[in-house]
N, C-alpha and C. Protein backbone atom coordinates (compact mmCIF):
# COMPACT_ATOMS: atom_id res chain seq x y z
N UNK A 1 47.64 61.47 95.61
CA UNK A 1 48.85 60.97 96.26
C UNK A 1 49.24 59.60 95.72
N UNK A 2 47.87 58.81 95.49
CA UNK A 2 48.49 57.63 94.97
C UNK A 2 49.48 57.63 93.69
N UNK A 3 49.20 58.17 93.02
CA UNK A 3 49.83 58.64 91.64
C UNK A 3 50.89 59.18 91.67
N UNK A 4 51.00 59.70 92.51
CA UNK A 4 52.40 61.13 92.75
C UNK A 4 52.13 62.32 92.48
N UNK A 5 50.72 62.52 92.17
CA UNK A 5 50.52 64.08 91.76
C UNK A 5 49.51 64.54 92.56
N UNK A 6 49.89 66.12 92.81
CA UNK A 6 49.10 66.91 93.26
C UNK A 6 47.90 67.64 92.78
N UNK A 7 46.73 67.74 93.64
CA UNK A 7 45.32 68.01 93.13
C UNK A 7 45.61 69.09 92.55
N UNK A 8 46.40 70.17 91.94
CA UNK A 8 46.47 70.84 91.21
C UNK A 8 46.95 70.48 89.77
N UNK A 9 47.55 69.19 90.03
CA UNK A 9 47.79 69.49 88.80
C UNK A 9 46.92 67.88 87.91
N UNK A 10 45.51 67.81 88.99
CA UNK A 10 44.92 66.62 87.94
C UNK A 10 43.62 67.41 87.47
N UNK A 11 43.40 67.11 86.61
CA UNK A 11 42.14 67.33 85.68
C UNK A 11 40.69 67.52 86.54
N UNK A 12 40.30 68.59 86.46
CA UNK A 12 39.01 69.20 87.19
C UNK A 12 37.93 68.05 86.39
N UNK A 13 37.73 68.04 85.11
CA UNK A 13 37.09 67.41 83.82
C UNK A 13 37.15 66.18 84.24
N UNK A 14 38.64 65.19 83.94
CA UNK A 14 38.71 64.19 84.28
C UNK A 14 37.77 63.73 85.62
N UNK A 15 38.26 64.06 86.36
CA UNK A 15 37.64 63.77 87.79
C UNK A 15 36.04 63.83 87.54
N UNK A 16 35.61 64.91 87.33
CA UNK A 16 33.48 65.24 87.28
C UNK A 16 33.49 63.82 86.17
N UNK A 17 34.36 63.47 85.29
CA UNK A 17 33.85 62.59 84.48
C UNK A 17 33.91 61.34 84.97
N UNK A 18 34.53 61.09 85.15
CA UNK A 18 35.26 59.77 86.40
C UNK A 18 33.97 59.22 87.05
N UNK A 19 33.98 60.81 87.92
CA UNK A 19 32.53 60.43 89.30
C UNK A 19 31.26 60.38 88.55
N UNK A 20 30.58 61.11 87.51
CA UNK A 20 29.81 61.20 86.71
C UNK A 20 30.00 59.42 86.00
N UNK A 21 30.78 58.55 85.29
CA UNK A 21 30.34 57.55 85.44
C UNK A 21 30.29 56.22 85.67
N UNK A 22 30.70 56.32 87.35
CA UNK A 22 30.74 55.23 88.17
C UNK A 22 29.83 55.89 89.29
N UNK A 23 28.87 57.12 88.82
CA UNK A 23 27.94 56.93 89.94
C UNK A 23 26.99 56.06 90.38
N UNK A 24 26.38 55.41 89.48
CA UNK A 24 25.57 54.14 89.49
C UNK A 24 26.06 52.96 90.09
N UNK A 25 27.37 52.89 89.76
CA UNK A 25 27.87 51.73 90.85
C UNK A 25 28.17 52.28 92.14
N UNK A 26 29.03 53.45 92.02
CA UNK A 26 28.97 54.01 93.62
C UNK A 26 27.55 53.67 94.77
N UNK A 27 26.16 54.26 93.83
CA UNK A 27 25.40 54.22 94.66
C UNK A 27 24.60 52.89 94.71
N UNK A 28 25.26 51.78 93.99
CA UNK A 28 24.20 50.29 94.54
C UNK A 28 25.33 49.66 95.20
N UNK A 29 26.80 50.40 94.98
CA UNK A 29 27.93 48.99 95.95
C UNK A 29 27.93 48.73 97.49
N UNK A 30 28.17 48.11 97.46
CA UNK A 30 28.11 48.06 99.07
C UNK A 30 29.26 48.26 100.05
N UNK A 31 29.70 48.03 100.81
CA UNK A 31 31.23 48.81 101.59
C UNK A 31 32.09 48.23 100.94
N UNK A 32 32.12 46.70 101.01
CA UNK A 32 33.79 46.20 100.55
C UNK A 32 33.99 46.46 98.81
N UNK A 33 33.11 47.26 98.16
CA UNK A 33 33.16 47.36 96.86
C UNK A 33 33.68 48.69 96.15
N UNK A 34 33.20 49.49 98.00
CA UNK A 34 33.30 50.55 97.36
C UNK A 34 34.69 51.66 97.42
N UNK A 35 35.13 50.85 98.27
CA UNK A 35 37.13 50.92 98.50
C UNK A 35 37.69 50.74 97.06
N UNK A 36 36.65 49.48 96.40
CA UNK A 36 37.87 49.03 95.26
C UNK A 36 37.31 49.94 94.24
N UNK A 37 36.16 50.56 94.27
CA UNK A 37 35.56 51.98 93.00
C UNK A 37 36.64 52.63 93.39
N UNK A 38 36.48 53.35 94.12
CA UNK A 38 37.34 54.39 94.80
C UNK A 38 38.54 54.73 94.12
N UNK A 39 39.53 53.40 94.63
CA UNK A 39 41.00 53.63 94.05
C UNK A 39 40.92 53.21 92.39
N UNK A 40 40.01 52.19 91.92
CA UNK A 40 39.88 52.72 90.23
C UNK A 40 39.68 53.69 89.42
N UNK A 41 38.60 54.76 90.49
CA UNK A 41 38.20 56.10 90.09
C UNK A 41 40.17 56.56 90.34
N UNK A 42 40.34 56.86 90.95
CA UNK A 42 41.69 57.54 91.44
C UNK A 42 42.44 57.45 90.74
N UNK A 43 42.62 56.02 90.40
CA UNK A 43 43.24 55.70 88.80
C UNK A 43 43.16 56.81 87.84
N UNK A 44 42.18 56.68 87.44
CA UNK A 44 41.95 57.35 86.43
C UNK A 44 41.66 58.80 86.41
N UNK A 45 41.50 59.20 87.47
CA UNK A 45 41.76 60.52 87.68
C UNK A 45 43.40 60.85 87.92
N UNK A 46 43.93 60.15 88.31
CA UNK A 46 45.41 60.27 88.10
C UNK A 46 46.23 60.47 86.94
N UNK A 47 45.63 59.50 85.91
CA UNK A 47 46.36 59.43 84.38
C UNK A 47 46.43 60.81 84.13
N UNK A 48 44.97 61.71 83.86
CA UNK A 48 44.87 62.75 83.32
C UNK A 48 45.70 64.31 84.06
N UNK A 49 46.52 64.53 83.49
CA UNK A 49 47.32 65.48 84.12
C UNK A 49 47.24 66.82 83.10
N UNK A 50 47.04 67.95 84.10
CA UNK A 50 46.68 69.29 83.37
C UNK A 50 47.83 69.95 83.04
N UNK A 51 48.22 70.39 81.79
CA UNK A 51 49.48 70.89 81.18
C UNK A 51 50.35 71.95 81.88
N UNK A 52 51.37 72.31 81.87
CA UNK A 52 52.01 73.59 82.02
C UNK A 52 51.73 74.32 80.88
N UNK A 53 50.85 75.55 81.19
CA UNK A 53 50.87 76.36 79.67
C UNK A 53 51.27 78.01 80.53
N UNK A 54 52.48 77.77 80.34
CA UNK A 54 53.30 79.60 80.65
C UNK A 54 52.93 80.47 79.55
N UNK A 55 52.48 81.29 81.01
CA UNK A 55 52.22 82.62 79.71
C UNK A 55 50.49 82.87 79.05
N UNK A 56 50.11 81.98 79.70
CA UNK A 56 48.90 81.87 78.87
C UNK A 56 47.70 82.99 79.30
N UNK A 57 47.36 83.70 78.59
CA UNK A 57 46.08 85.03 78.77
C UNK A 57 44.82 85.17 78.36
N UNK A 58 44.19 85.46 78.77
CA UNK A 58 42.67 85.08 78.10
C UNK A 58 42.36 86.63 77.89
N UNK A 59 42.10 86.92 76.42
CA UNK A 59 42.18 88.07 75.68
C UNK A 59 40.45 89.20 76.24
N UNK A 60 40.53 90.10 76.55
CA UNK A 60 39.65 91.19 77.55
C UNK A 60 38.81 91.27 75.93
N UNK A 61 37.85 91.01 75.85
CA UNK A 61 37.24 91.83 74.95
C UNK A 61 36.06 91.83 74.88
N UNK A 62 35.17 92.58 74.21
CA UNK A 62 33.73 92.45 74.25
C UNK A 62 32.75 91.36 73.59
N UNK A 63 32.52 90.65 73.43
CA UNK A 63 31.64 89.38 72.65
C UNK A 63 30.68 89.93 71.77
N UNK A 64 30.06 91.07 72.04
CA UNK A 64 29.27 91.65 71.08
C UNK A 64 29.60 92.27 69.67
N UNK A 65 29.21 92.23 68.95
CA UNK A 65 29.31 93.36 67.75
C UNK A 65 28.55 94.83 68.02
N UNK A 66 29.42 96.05 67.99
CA UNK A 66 28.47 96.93 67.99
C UNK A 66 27.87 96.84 66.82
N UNK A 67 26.28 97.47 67.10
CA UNK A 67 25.21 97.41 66.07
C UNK A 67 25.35 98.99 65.69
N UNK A 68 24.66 99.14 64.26
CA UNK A 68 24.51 100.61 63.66
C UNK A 68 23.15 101.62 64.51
N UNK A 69 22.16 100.65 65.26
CA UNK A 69 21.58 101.53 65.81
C UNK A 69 21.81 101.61 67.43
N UNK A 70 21.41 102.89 68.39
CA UNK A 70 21.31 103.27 69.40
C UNK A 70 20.41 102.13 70.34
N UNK A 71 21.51 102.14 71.54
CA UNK A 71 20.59 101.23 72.73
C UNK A 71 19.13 102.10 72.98
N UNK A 72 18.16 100.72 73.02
CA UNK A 72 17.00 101.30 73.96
C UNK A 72 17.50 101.62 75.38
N UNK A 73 17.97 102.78 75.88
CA UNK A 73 17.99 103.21 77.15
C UNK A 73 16.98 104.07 77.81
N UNK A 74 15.70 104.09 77.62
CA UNK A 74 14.01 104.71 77.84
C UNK A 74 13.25 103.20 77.84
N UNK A 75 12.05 103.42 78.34
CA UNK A 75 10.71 102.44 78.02
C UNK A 75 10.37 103.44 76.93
N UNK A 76 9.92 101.99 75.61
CA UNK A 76 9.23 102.52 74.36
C UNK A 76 8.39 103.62 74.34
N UNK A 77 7.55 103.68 75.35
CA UNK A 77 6.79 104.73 75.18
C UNK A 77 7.70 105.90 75.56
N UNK A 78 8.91 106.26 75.86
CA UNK A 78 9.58 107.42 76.12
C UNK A 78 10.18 107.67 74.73
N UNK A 79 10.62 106.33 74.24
CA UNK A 79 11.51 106.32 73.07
C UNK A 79 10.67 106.97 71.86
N UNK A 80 9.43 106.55 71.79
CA UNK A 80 8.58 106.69 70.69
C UNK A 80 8.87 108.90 70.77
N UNK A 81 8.49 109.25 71.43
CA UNK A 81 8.77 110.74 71.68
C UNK A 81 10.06 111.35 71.42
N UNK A 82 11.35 110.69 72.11
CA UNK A 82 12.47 111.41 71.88
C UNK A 82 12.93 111.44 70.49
N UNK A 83 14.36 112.40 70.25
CA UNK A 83 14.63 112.54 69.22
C UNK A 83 15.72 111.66 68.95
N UNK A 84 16.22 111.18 69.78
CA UNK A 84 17.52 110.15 69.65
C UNK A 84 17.19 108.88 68.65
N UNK A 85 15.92 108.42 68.94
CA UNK A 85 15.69 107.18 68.31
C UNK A 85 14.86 107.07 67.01
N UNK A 86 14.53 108.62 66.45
CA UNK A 86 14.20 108.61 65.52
C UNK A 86 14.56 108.74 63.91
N UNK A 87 14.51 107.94 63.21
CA UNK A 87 14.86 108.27 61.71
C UNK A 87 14.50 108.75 60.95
């Protein structure tokens, strides 16, 4: 609010980084110090503002490469017997 912007549209990142490092002073200040962390943190979590990106999709796909051989779907000792896994 101080800033004019809404928690949607400030930086998730910014912020964990912010609090991440002024935790050390957070945790030795004492009350009247820790009003003035506060709104410096806020500061600076304010600057950072998260883009408008329309349209944007995060592509469905598998991360793996299929491999040329067959999943182990048995315990070895089943596999060692069947015919699926043999060459």
């Amino acid at each position: 609010k101080k800033k004019g912007i809404s928690p949607r549209e400030a930086s998730f990142k910014a912020a964990h980084d912010a609090l991440q490092d002024f935790q050390i002073l957070l945790l030795q200040a004492t009350e009247g110090i820790i009003d003035t962390l506060l709104d410096v943190i806020a500061d600076i979590i304010g600057e950072h503002i998260v883009g408008n990106r329309p349209g944007r999709k995060e592509p469905r796909a598998k991360k793996r490469r299929p491999k040329p051989t067959p999943r182990l779907q048995h315990s070895r000792k089943q596999a060692r017997r069947l015919k699926v896994y043999q060459k």
